[in-house]
PDB file of N, CA and C in Angstrom:
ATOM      1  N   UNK A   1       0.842  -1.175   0.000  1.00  0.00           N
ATOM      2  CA  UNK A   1       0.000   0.000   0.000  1.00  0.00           C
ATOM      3  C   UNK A   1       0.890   1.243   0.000  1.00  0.00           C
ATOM      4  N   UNK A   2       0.385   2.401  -0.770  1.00  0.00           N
ATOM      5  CA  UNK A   2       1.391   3.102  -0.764  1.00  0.00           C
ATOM      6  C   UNK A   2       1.325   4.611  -0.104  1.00  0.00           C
ATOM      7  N   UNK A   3       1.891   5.268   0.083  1.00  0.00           N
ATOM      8  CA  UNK A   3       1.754   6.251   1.330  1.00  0.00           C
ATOM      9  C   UNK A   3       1.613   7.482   0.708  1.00  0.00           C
ATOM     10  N   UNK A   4       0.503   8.376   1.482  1.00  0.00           N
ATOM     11  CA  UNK A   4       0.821   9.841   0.395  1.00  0.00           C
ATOM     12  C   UNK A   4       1.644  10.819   0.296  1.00  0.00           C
ATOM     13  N   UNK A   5       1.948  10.880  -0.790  1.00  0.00           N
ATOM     14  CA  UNK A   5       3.368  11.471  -0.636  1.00  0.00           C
ATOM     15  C   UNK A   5       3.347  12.794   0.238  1.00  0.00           C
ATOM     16  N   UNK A   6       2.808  13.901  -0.544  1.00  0.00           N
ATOM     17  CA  UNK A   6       2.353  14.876   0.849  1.00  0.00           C
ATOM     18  C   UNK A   6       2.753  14.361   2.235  1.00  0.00           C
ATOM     19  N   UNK A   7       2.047  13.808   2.993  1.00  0.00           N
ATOM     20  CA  UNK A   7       1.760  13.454   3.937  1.00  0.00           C
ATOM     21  C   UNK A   7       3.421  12.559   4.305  1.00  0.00           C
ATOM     22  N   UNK A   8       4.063  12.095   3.849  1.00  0.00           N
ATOM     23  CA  UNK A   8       5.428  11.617   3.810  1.00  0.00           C
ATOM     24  C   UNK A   8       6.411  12.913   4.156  1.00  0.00           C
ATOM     25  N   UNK A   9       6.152  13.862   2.626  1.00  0.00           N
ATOM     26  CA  UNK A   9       7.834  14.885   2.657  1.00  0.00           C
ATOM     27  C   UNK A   9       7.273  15.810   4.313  1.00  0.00           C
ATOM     28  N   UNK A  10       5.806  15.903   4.831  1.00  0.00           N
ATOM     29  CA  UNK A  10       6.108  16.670   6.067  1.00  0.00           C
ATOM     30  C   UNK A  10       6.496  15.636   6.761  1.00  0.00           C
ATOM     31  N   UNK A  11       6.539  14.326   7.214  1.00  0.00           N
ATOM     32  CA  UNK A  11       6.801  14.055   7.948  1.00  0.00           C
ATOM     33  C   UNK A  11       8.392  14.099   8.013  1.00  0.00           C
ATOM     34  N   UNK A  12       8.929  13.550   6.721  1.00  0.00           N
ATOM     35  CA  UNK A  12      10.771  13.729   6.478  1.00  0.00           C
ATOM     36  C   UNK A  12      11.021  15.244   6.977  1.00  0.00           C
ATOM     37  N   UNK A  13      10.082  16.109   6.443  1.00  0.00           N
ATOM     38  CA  UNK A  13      10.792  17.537   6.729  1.00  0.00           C
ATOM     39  C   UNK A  13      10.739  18.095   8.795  1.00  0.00           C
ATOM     40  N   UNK A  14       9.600  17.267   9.237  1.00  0.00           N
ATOM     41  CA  UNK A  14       9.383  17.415  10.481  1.00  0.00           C
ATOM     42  C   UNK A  14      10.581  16.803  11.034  1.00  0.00           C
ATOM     43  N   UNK A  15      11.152  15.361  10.870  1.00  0.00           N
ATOM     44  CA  UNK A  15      11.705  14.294  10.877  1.00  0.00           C
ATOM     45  C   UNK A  15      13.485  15.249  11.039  1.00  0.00           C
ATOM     46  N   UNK A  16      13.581  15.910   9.840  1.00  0.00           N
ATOM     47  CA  UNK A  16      14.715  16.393   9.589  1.00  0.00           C
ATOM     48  C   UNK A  16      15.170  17.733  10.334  1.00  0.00           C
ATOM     49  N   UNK A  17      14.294  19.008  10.672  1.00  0.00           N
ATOM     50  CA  UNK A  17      14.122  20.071  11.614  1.00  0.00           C
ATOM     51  C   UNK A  17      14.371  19.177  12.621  1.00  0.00           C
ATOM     52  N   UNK A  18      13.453  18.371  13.756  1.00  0.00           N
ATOM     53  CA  UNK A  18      13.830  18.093  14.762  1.00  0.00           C
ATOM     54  C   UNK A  18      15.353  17.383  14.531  1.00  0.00           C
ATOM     55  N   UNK A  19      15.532  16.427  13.853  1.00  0.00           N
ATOM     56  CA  UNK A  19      16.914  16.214  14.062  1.00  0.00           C
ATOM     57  C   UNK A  19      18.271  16.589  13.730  1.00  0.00           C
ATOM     58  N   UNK A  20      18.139  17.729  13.200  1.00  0.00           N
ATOM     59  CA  UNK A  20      19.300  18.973  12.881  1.00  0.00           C
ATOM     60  C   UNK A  20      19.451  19.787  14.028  1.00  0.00           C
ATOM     61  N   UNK A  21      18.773  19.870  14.799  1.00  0.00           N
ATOM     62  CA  UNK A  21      19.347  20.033  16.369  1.00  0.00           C
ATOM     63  C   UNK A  21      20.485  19.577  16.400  1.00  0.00           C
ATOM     64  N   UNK A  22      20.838  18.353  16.802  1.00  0.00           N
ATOM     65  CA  UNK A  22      21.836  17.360  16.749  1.00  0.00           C
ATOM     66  C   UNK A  22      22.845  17.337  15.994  1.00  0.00           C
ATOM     67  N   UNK A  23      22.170  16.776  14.757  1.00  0.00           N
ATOM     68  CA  UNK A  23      22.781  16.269  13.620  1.00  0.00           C
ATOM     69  C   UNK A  23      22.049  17.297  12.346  1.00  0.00           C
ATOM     70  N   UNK A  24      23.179  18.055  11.559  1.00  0.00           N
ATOM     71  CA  UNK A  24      22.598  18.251  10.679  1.00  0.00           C
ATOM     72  C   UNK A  24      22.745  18.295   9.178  1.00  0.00           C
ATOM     73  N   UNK A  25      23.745  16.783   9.280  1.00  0.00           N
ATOM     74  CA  UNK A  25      23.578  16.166   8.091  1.00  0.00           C
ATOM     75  C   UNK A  25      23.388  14.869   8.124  1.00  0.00           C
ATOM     76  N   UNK A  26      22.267  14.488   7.263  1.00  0.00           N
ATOM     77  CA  UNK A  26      21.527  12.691   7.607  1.00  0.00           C
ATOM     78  C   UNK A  26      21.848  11.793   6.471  1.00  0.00           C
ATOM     79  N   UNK A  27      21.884  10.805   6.393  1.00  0.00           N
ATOM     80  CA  UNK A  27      21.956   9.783   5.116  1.00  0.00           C
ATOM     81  C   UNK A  27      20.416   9.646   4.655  1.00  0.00           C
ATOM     82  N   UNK A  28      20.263   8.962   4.195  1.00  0.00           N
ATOM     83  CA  UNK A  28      18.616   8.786   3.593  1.00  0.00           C
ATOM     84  C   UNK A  28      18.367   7.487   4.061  1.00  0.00           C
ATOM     85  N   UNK A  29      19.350   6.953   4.866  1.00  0.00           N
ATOM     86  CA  UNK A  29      18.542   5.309   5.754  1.00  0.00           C
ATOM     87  C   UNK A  29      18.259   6.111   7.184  1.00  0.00           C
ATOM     88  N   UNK A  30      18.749   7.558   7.677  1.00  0.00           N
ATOM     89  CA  UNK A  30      18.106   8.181   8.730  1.00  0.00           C
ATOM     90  C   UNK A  30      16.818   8.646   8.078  1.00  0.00           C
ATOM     91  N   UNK A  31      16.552   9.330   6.772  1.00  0.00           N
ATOM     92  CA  UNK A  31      15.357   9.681   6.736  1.00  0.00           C
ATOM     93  C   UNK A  31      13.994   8.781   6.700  1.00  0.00           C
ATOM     94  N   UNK A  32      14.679   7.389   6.350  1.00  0.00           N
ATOM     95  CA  UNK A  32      13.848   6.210   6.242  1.00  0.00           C
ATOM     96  C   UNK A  32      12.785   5.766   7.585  1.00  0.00           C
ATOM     97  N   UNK A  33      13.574   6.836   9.282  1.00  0.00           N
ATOM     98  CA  UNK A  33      12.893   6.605  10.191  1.00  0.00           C
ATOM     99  C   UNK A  33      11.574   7.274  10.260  1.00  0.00           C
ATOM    100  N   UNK A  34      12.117   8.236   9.599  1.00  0.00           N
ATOM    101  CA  UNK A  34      10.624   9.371   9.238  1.00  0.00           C
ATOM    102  C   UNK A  34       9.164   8.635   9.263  1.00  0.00           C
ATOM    103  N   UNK A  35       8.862   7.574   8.531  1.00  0.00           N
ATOM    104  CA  UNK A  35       7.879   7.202   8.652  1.00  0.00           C
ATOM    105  C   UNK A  35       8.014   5.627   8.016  1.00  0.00           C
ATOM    106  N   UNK A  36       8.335   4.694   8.518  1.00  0.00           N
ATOM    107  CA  UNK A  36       9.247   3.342   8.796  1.00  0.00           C
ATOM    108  C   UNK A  36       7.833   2.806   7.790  1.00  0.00           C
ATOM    109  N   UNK A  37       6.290   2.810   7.942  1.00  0.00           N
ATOM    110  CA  UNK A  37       6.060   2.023   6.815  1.00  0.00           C
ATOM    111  C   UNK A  37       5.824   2.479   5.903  1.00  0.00           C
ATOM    112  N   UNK A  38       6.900   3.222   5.240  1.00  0.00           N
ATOM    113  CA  UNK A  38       6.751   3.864   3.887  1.00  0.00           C
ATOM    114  C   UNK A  38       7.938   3.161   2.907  1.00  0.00           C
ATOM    115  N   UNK A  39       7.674   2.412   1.639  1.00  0.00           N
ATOM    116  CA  UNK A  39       8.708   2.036   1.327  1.00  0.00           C
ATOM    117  C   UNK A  39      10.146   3.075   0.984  1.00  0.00           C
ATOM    118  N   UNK A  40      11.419   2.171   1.043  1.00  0.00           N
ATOM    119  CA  UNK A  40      12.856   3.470   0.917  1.00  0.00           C
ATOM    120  C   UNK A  40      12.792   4.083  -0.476  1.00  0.00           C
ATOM    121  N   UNK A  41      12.335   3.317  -1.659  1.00  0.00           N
ATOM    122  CA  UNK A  41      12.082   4.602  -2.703  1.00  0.00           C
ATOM    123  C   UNK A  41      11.163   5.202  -2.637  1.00  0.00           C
ATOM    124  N   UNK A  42      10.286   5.007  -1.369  1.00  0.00           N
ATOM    125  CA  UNK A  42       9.259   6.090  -1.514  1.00  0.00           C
ATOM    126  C   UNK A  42       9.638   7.616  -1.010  1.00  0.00           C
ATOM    127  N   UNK A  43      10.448   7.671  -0.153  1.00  0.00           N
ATOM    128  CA  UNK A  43      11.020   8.444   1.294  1.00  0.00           C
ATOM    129  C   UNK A  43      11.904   8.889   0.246  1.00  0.00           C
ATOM    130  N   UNK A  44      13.015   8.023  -0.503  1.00  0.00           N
ATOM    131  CA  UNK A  44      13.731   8.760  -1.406  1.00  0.00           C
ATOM    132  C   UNK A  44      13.376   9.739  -2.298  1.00  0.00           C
ATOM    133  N   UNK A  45      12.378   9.357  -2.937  1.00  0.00           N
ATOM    134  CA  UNK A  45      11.160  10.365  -3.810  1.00  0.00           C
ATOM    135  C   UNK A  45      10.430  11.515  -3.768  1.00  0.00           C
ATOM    136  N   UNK A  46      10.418  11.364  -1.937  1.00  0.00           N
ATOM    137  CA  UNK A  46       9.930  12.513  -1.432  1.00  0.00           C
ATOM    138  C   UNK A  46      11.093  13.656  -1.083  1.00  0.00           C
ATOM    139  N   UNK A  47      12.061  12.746  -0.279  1.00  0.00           N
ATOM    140  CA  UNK A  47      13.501  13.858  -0.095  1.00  0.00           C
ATOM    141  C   UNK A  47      13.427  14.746  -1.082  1.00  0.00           C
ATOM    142  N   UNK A  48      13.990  14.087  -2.169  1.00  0.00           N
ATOM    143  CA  UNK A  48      14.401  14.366  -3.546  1.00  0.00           C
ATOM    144  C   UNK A  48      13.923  15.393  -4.064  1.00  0.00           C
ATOM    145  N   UNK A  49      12.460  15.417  -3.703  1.00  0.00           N
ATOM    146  CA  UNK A  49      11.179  16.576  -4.337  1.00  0.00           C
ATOM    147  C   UNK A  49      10.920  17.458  -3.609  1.00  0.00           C
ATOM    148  N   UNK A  50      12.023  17.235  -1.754  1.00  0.00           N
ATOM    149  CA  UNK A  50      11.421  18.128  -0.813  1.00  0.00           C
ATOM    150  C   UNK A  50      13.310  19.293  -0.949  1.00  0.00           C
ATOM    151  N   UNK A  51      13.727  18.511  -1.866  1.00  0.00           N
ATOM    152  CA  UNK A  51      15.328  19.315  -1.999  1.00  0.00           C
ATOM    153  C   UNK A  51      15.016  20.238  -3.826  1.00  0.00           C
ATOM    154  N   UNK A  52      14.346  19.833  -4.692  1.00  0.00           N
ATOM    155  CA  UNK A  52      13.670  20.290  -5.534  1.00  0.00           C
ATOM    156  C   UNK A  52      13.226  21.930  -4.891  1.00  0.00           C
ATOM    157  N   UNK A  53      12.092  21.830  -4.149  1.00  0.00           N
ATOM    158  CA  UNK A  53      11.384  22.781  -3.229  1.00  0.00           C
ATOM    159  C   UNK A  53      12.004  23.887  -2.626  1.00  0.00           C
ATOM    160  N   UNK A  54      13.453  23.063  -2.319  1.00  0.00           N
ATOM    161  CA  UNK A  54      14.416  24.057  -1.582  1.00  0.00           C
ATOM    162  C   UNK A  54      14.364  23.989  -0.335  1.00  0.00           C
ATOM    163  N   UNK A  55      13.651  22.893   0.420  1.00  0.00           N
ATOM    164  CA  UNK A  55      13.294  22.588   2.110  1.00  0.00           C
ATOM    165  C   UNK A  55      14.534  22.051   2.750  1.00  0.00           C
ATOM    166  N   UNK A  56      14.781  21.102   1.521  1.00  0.00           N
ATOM    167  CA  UNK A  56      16.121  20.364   1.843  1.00  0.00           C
ATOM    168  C   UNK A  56      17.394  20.765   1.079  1.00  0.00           C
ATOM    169  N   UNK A  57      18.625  20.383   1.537  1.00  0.00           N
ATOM    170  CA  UNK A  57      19.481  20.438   0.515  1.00  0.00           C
ATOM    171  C   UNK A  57      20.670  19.182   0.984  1.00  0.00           C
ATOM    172  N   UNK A  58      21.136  18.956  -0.786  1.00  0.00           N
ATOM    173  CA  UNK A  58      22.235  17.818  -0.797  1.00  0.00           C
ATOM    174  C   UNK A  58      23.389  18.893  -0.482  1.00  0.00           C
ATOM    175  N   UNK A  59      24.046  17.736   1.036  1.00  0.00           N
ATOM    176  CA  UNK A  59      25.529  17.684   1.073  1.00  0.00           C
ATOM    177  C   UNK A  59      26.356  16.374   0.428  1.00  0.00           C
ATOM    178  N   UNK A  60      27.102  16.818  -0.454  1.00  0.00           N
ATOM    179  CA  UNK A  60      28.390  15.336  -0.694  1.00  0.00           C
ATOM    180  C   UNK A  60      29.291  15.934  -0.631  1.00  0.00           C
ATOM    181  N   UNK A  61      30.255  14.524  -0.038  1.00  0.00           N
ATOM    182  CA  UNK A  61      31.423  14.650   1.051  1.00  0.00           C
ATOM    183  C   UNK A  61      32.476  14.487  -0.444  1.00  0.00           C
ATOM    184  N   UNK A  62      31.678  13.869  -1.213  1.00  0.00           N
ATOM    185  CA  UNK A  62      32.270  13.242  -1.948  1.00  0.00           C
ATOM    186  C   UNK A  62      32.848  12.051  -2.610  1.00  0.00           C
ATOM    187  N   UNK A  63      32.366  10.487  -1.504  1.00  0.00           N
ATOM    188  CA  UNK A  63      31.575   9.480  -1.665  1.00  0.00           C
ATOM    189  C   UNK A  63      30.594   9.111  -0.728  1.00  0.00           C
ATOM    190  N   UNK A  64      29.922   9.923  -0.382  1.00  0.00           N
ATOM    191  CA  UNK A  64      28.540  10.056  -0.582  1.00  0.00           C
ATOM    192  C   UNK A  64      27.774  11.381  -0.239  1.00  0.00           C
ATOM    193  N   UNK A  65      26.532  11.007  -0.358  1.00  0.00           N
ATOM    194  CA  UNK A  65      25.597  12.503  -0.463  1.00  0.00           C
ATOM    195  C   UNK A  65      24.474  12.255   0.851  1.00  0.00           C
ATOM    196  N   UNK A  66      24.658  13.171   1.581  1.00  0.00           N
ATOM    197  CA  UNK A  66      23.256  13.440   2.329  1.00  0.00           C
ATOM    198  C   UNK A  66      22.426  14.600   2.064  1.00  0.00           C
ATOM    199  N   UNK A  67      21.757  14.780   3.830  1.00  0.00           N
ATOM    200  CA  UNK A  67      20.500  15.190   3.352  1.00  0.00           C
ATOM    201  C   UNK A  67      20.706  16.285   4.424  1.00  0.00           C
ATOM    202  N   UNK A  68      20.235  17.778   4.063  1.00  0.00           N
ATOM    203  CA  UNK A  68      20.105  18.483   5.149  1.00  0.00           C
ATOM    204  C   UNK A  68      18.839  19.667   5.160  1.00  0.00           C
ATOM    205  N   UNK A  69      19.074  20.403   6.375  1.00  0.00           N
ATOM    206  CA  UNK A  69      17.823  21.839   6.204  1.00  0.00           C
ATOM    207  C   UNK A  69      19.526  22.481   5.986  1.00  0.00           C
ATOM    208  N   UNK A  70      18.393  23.189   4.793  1.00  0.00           N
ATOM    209  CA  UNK A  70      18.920  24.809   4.639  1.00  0.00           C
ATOM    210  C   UNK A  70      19.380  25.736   5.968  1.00  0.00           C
ATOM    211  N   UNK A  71      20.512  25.996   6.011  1.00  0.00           N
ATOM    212  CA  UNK A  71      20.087  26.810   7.173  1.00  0.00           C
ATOM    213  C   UNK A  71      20.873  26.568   8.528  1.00  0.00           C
ATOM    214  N   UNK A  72      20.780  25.120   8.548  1.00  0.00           N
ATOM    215  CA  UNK A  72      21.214  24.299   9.788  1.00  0.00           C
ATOM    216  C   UNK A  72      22.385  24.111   9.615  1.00  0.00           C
ATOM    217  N   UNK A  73      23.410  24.430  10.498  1.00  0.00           N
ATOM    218  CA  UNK A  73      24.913  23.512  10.380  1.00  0.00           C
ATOM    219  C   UNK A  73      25.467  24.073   9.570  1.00  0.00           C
ATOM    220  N   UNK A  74      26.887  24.106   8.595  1.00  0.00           N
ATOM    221  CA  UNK A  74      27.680  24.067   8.155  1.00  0.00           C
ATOM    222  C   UNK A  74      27.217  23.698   6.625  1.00  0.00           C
ATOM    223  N   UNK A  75      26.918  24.426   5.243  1.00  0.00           N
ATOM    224  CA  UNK A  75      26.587  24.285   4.461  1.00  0.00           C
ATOM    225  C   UNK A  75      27.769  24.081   3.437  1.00  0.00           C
ATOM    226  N   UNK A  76      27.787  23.934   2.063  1.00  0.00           N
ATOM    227  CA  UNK A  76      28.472  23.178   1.448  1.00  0.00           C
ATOM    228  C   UNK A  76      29.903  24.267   1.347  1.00  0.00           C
ATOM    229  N   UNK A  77      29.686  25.178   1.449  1.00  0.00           N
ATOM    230  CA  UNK A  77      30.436  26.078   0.741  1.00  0.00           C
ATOM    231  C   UNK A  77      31.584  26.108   2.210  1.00  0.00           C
ATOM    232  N   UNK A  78      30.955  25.974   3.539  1.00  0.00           N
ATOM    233  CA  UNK A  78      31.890  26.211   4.878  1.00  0.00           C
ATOM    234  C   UNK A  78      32.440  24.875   4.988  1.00  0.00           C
ATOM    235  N   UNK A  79      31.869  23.616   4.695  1.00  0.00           N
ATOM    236  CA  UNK A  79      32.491  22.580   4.902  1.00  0.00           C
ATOM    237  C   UNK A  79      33.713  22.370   4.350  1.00  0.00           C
ATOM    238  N   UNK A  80      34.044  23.216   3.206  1.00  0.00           N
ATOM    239  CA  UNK A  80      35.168  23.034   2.469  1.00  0.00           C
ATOM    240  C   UNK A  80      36.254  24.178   2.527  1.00  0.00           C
ATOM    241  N   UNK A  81      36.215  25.106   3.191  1.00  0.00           N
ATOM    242  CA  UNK A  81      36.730  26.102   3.900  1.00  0.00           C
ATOM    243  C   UNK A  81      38.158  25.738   4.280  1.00  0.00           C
ATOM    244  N   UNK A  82      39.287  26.559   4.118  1.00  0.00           N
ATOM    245  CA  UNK A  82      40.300  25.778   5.072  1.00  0.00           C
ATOM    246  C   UNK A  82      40.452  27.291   6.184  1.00  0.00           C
TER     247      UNK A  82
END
């Protein structure tokens, strides 16, 4: 059964605000907790469309890419700073 998407990217985006407190860059098997019975390309689909939007944005390290809020933490341009 499949989940609505709506109803998914707030929960990832709720999901992702509260945990950028902390942490504020996630992999996409953290965003997968967001709402656990949603399948992982579904959650991926939504990220994806909620970084589209501009809610989210991709960090890569450079082998690999996460997931962050705008805003939060250390963005791409300071991470690479010397």
């Amino acid at each position: 059964m499949a989940v609505d998407k709506e109803v998914l990217k707030q929960k990832i985006l709720e999901f992702a605000t509260k945990k950028a407190k902390h942490k504020s860059k996630m992999y996409i098997k953290d965003l997968y907790k967001a709402m656990p019975e949603a399948k992982p390309r579904e959650v991926k689909n939504a990220a994806n469309e909620l970084v589209r939007e501009g809610k989210l944005e991709f960090f890569s390290s450079g082998s690999t890419t996460m997931y962050g809020v705008p805003g939060m933490g250390k963005g791409v341009e300071e991470a690479f700073e010397e």
